[in-house]
Protein backbone atom coordinates (compact mmCIF):
# COMPACT_ATOMS: atom_id res chain seq x y z
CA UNK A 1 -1.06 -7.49 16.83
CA UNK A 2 0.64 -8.04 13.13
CA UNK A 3 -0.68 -11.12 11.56
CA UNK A 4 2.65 -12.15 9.71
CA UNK A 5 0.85 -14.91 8.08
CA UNK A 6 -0.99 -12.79 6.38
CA UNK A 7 1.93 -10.74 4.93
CA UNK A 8 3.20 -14.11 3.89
CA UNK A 9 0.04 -15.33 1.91
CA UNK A 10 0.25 -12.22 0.05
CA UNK A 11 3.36 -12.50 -1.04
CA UNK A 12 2.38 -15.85 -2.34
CA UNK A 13 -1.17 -15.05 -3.59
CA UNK A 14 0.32 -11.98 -5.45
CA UNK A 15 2.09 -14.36 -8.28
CA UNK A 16 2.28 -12.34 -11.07
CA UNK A 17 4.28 -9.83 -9.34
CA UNK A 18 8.04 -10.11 -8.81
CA UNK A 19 9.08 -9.45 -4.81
CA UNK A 20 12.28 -7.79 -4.24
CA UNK A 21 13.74 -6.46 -1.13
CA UNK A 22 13.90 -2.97 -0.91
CA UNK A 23 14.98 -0.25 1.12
CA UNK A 24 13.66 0.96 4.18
CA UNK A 25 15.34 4.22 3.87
CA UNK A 26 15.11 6.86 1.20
CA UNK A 27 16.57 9.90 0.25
CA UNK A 28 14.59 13.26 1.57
CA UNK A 29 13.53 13.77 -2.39
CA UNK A 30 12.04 10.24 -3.02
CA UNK A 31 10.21 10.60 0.17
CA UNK A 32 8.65 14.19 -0.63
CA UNK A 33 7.70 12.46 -3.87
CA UNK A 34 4.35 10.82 -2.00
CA UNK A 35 4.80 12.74 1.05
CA UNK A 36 3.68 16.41 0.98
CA UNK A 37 6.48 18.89 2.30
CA UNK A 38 3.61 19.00 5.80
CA UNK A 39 3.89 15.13 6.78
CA UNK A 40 6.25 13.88 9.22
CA UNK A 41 9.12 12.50 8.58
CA UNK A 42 11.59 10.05 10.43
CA UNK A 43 15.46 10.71 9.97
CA UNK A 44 17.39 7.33 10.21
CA UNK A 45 21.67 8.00 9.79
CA UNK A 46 21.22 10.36 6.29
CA UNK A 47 18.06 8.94 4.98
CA UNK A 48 14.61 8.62 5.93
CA UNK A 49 11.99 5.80 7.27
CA UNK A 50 9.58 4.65 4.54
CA UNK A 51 6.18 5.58 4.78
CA UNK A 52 5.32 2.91 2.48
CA UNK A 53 7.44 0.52 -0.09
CA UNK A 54 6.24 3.13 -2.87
CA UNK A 55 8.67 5.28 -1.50
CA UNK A 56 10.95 2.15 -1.29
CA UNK A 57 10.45 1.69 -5.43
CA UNK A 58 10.83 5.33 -5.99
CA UNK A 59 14.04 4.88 -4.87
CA UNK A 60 14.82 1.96 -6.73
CA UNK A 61 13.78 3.53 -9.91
CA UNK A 62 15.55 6.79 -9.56
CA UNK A 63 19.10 4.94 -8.43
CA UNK A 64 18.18 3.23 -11.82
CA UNK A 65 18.36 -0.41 -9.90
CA UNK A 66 14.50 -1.02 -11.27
CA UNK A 67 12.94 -1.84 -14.73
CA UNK A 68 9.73 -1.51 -16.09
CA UNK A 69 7.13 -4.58 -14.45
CA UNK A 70 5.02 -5.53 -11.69
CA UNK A 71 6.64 -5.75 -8.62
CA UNK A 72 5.61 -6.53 -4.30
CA UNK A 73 7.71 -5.81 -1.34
CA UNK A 74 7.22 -6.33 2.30
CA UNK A 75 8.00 -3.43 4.54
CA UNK A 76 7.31 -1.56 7.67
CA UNK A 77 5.87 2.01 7.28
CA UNK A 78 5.90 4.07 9.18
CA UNK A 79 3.80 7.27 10.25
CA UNK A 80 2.86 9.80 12.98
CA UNK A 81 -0.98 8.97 12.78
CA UNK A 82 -2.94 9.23 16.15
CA UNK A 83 -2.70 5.75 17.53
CA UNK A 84 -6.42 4.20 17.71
CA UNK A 85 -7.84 0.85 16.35
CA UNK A 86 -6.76 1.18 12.79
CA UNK A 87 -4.11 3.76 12.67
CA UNK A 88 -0.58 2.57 14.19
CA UNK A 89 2.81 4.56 14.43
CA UNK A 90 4.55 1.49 12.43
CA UNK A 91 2.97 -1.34 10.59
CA UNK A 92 3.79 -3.70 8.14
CA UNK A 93 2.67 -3.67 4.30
CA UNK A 94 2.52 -5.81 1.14
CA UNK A 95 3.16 -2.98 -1.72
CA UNK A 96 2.41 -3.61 -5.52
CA UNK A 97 3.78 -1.77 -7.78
CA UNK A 98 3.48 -1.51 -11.77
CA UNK A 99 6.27 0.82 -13.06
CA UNK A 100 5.30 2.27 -16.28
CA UNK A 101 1.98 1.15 -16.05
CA UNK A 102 -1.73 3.01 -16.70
CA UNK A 103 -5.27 2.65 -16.45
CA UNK A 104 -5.39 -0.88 -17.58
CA UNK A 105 -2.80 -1.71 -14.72
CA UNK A 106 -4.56 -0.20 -11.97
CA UNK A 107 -7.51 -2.12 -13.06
CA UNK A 108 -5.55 -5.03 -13.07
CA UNK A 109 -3.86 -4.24 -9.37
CA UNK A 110 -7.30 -3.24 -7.70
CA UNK A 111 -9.16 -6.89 -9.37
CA UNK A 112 -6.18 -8.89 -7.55
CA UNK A 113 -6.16 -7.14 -4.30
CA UNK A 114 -9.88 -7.47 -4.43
CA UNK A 115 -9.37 -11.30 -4.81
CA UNK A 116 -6.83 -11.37 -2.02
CA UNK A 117 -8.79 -8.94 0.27
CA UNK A 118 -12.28 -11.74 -0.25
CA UNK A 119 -10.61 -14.83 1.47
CA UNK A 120 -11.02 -13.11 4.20
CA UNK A 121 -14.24 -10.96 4.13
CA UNK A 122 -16.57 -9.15 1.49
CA UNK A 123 -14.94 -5.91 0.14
CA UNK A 124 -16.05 -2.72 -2.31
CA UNK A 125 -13.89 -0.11 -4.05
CA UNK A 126 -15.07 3.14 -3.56
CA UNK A 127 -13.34 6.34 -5.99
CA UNK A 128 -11.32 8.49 -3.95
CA UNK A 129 -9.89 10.87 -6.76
CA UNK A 130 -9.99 14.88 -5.46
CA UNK A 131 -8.27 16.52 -8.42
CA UNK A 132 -8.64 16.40 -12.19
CA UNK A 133 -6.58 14.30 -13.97
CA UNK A 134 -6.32 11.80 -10.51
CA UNK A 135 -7.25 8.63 -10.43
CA UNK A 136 -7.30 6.86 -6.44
CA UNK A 137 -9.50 4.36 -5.21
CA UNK A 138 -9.67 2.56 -1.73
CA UNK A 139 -10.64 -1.27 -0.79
CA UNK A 140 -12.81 -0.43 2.17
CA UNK A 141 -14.65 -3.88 3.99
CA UNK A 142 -18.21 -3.47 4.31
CA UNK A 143 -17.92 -2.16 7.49
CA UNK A 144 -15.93 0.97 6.36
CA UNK A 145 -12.50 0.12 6.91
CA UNK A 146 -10.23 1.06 4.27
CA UNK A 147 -8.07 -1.86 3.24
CA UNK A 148 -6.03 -0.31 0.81
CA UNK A 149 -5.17 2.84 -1.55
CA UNK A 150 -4.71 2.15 -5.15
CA UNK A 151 -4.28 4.69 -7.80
CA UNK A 152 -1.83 6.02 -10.93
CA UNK A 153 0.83 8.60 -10.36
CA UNK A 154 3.45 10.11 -12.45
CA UNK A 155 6.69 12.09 -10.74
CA UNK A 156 9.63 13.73 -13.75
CA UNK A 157 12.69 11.55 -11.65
CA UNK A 158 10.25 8.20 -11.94
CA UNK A 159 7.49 8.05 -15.08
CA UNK A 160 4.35 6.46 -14.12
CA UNK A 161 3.53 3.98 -11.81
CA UNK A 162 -0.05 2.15 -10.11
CA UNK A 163 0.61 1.79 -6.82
CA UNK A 164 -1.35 -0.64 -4.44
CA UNK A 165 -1.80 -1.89 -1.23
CA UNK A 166 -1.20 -6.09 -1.16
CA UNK A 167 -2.20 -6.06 2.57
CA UNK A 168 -1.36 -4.24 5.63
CA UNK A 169 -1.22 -5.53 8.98
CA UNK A 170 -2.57 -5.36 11.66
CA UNK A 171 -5.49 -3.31 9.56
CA UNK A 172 -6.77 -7.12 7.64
CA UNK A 173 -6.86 -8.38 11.32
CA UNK A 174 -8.99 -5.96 12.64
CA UNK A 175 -11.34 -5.78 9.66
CA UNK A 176 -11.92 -9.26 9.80
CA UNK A 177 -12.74 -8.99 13.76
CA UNK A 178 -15.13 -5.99 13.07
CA UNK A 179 -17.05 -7.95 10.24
CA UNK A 180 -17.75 -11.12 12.57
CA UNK A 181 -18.40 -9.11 15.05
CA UNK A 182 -20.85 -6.93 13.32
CA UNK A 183 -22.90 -10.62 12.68
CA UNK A 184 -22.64 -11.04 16.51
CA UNK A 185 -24.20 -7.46 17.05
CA UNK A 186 -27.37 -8.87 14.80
CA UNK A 187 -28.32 -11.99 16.88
């Protein structure tokens, strides 16, 4: 079940970004942007259903509605993962953005998620990067769930941007079960 209090007390934790509303539909070329030409997509009138409010941005910047900055939205995403305890066929997410950000940015994005993600339960990043000249990390609770993806991209239509996961729901909820239940499984 979604926790919408948590996607509220990000928004509000998250301070030094700015939150706009954003689109939940995109045009087929934004979406292929972070969405290999393989991944499912869902048609909605002549657009397409977010993924995740990086697509949202994307948008945003190429319709030349967005500025440089640090930005959050609130939106459902939506996916065709198997359905099992962590992987849903719609959720909601807190995005955070930096448009024209780098390195020092992502730092900046991963050191306040990991702030937001530790009122609730002890987190690590762990590297994710595959390819040269990527840079990806993941929030993952001790336990092994992956909070969050957080890394530094660069499309022609957009420049660069960190990208960042503020919180998704119901993923934080079932973390935070798994990690006081794992203290349960010691006694």
């Amino acid at each position: 079940m979604i926790d919408y209090q948590k996607i509220a007390d990000a928004i509000k934790f998250y301070q030094g970004y700015q939150y706009i509303d954003v689109p939940w539909v995109v045009s087929l070329d934004t979406m292929y942007i972070t969405c290999p030409p393989e991944c499912t997509i869902f048609p909605f009138l002549d657009k397409y259903l977010v993924a995740s409010a990086e697509q949202s941005f994307l948008q945003l910047i190429k319709d030349k509605k967005l500025k440089n900055g640090k930005y959050l939205a609130a939106t459902p995403c939506f996916r065709d993962d198997l359905v099992d305890a962590i992987h849903h066929k719609y959720f909601m997410k807190v995005e955070l953005i930096n448009i024209g950000g780098g390195h020092k940015q992502l730092d900046e994005i991963l050191q306040d998620s990991v702030k937001f993600f530790q009122q609730y339960l002890p987190v690590q990043i762990v590297e994710t990067s595959t390819k040269p000249n990527s840079l990806s990390f993941d929030i993952n609770s001790f336990t092994g769930i992956e909070l969050g993806s957080y890394g530094l991209r660069e499309h022609p239509d957009t420049g660069p941007w960190v990208y960042g996961t503020g919180v998704a729901e119901p993923r934080l909820t079932y973390a935070i079960e798994q990690h006081y239940n794992s203290f349960r499984d010691i006694k």
